[in-house]
C-alpha atoms as a PDB file:
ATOM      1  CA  UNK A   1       0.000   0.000   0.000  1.00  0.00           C
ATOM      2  CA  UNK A   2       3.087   2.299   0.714  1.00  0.00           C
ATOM      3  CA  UNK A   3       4.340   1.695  -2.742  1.00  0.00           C
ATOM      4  CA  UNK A   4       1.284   2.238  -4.080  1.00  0.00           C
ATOM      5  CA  UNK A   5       0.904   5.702  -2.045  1.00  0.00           C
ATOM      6  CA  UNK A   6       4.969   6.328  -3.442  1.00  0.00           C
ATOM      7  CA  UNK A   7       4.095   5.625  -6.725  1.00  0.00           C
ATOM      8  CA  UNK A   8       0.904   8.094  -7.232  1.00  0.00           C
ATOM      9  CA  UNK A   9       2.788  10.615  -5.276  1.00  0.00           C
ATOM     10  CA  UNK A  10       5.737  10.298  -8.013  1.00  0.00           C
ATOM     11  CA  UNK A  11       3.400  10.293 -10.824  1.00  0.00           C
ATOM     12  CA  UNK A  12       1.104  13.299  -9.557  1.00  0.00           C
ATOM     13  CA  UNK A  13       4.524  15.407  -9.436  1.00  0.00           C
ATOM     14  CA  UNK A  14       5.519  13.967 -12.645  1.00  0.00           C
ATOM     15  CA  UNK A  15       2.176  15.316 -14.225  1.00  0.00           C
ATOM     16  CA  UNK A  16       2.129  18.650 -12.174  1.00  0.00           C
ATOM     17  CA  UNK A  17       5.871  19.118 -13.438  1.00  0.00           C
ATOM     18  CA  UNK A  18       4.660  18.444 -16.672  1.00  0.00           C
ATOM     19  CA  UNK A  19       1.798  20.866 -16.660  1.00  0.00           C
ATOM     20  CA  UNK A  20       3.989  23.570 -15.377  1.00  0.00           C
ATOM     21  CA  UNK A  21       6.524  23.401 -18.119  1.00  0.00           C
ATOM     22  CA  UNK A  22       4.330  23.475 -20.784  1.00  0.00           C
ATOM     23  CA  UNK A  23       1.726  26.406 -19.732  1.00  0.00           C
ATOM     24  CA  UNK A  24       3.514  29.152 -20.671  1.00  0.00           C
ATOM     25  CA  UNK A  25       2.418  32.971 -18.605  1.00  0.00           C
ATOM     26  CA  UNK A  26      -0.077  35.564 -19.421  1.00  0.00           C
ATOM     27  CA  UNK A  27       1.398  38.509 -19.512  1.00  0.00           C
ATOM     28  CA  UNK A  28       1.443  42.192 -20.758  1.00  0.00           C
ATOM     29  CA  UNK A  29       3.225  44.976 -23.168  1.00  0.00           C
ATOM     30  CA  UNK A  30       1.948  48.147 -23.106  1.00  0.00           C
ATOM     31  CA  UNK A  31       3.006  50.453 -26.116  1.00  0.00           C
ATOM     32  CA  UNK A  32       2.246  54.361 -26.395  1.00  0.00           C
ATOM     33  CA  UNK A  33       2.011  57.079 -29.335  1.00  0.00           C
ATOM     34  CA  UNK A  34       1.173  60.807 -28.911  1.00  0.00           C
ATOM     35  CA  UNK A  35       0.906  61.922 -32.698  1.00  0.00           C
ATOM     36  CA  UNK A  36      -1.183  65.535 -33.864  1.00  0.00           C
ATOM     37  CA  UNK A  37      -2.522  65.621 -30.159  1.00  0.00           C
ATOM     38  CA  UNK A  38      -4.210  62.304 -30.332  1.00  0.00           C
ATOM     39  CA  UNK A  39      -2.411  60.336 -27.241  1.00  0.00           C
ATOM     40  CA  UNK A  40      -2.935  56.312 -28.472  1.00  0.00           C
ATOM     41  CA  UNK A  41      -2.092  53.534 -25.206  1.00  0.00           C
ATOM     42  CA  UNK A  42      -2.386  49.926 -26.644  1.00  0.00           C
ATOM     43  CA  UNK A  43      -2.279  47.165 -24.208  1.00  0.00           C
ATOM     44  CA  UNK A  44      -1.664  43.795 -25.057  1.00  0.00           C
ATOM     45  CA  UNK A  45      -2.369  40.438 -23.563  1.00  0.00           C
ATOM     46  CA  UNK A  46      -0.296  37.684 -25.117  1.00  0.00           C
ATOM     47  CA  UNK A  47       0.685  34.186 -23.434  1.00  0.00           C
ATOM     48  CA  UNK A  48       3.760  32.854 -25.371  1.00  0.00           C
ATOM     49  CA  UNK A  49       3.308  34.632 -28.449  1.00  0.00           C
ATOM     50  CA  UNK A  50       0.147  34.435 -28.944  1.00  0.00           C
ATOM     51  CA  UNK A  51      -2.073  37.943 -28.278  1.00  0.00           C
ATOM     52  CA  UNK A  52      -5.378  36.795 -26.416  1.00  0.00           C
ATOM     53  CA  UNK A  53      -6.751  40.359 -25.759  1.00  0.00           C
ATOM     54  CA  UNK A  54      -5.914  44.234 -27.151  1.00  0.00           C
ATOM     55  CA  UNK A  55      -6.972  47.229 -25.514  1.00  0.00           C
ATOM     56  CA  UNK A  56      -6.632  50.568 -27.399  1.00  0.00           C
ATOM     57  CA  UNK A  57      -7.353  53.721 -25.636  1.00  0.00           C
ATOM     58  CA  UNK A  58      -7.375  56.874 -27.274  1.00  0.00           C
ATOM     59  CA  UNK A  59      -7.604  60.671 -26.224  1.00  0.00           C
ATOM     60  CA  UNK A  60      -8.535  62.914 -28.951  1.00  0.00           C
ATOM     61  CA  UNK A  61      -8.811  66.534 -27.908  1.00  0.00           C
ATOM     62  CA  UNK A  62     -11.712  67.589 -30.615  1.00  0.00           C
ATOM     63  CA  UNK A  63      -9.269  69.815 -32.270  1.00  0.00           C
ATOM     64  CA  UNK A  64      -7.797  67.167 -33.300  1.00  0.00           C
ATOM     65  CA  UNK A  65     -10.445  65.515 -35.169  1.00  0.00           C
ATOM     66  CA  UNK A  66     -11.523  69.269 -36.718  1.00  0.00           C
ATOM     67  CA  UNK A  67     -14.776  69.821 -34.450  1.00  0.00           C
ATOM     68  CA  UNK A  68     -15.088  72.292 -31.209  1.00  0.00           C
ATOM     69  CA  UNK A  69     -17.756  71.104 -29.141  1.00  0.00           C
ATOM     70  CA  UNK A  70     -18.908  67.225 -27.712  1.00  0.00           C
ATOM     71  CA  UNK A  71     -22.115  67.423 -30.061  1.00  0.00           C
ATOM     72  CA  UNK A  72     -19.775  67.510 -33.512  1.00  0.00           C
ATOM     73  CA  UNK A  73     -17.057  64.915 -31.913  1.00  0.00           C
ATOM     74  CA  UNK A  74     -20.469  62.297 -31.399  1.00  0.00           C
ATOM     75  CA  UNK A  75     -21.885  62.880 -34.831  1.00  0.00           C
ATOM     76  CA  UNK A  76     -18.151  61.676 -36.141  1.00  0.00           C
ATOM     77  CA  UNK A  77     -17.495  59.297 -33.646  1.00  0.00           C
ATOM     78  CA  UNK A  78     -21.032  57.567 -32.570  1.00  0.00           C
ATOM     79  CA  UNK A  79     -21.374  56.348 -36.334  1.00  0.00           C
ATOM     80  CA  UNK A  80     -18.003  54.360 -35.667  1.00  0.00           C
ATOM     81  CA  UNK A  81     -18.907  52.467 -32.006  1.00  0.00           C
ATOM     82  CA  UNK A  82     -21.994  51.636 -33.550  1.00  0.00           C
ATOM     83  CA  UNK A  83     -20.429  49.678 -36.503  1.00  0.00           C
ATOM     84  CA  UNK A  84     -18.687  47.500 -33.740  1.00  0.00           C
ATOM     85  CA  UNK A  85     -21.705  46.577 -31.987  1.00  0.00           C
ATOM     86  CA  UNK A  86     -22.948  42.836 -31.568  1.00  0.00           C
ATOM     87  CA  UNK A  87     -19.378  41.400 -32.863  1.00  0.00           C
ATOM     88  CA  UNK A  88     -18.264  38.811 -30.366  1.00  0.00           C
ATOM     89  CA  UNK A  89     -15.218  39.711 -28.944  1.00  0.00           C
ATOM     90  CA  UNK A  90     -15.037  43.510 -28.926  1.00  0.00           C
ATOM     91  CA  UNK A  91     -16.194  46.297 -27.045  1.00  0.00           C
ATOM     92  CA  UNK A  92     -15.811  49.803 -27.816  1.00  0.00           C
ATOM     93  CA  UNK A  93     -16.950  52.877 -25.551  1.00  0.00           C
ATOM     94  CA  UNK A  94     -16.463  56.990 -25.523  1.00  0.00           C
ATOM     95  CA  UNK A  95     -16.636  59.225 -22.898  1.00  0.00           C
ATOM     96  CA  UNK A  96     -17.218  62.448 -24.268  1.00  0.00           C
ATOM     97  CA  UNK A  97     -15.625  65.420 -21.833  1.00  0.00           C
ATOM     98  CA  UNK A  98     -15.679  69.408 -21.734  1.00  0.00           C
ATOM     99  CA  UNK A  99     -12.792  69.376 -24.776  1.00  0.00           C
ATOM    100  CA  UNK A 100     -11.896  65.556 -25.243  1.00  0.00           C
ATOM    101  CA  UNK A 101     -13.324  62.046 -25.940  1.00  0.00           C
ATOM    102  CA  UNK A 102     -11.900  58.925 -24.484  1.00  0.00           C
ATOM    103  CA  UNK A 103     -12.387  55.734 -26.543  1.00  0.00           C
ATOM    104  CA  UNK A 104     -11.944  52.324 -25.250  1.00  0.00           C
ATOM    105  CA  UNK A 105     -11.584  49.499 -28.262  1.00  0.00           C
ATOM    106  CA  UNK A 106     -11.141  45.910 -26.544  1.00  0.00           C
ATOM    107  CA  UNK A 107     -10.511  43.277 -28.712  1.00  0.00           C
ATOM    108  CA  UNK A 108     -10.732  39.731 -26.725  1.00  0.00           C
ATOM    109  CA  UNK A 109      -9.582  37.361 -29.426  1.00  0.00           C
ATOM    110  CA  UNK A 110     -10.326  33.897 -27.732  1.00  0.00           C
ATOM    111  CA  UNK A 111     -13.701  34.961 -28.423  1.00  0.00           C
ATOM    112  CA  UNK A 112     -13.728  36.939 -31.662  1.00  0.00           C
ATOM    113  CA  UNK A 113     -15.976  36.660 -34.490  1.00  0.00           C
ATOM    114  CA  UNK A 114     -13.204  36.785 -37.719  1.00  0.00           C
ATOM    115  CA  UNK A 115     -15.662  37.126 -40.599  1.00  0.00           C
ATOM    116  CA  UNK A 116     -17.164  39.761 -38.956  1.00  0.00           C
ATOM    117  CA  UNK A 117     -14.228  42.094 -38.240  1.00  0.00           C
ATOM    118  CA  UNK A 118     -12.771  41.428 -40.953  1.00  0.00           C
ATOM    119  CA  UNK A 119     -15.622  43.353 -42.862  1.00  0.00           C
ATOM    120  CA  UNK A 120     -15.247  46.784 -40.485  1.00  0.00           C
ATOM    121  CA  UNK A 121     -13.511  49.081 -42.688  1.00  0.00           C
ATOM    122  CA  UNK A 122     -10.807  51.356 -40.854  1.00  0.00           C
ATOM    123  CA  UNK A 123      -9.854  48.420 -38.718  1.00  0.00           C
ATOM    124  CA  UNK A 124      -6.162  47.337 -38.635  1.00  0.00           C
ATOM    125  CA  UNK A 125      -5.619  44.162 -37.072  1.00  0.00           C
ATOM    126  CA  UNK A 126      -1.847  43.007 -37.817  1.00  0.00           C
ATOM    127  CA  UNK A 127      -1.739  39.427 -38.712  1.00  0.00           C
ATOM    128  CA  UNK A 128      -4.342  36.401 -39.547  1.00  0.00           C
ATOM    129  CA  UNK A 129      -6.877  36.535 -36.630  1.00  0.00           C
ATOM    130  CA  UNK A 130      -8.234  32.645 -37.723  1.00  0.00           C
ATOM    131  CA  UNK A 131      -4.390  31.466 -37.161  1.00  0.00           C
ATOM    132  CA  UNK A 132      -3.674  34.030 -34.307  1.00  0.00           C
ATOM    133  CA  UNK A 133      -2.081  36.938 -33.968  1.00  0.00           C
ATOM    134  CA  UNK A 134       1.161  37.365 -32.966  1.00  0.00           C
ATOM    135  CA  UNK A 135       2.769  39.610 -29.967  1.00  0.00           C
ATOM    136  CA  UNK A 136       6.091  39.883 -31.976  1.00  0.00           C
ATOM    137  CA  UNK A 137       4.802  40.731 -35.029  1.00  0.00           C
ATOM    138  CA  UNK A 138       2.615  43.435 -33.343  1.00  0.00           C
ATOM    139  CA  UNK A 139       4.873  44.802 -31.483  1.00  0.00           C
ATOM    140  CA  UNK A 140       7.018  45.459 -34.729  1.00  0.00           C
ATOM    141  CA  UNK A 141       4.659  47.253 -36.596  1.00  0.00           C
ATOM    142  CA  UNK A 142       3.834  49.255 -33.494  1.00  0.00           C
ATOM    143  CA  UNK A 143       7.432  50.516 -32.947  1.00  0.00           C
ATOM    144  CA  UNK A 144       7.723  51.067 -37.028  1.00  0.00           C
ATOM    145  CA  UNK A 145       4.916  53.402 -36.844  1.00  0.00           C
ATOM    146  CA  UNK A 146       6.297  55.081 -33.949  1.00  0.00           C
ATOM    147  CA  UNK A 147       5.044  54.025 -30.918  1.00  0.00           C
ATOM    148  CA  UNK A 148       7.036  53.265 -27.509  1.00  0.00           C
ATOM    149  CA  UNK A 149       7.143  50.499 -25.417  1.00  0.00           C
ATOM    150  CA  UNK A 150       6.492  51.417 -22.083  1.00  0.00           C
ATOM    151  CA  UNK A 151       7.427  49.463 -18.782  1.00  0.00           C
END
């Protein structure tokens, strides 16, 4: 019966050893681009190299996008959260302030409808959602366009 105990206890360890080698972290890389007084913060939430979530969260100051009050920013912006609406796998919110809007674009792609983003014009998405994305690759075209990595 002690052998038998031994032997289960060497085999449980053997799988939990196992299990611990081969799940790999979730982690996070946060990159950052202030460009004609739009400040851009994209989050990502990879696990190996593989992206499972992206969070993009803009400030635009309305001069930036050509209007001066929160009534002209909505007409341009509303139009845009609406298209996003009802696909699985992304939210996307604005705050509208005195002389800004926030926007919050969350992209969970565990759970991501591909034939339906994949129609929203205006939406870059680097890489083949269907085979995954990778955090590499997107983090390489984020620093060729400009944007920092930030700890």
């Amino acid at each position: 019966m002690k052998k038998k105990g031994i032997g289960l206890l060497v085999i449980l360890s053997i799988v939990f050893l196992l299990a611990a080698c081969g799940s790999k972290e979730v982690e996070k890389r946060v990159f950052e681009l202030e460009e004609m007084g739009i400040v851009t913060t994209m989050t990502y939430t990879y696990q190996g190299d593989e992206v499972l979530k992206q969070k993009a969260e803009n400030i635009f100051p309305y001069a930036s996008l050509g209007v001066s009050s929160q009534e002209e920013a909505e007409e341009i912006l509303d139009p845009q959260v609406e298209e996003l609406q009802g696909i699985d796998g992304v939210t996307e919110e604005i705050e509208y302030k005195e002389d800004e809007a926030l926007e919050v674009l969350e992209i969970d792609y565990e759970n991501l409808d591909p034939e339906k983003i994949e129609k929203i014009p205006g939406l870059n998405i680097s890489g083949n959602i269907k085979n995954g994305i990778s955090m590499e690759k997107s983090a390489e075209a984020l620093l060729s366009q400009g944007y920092e990595e930030v700890e």
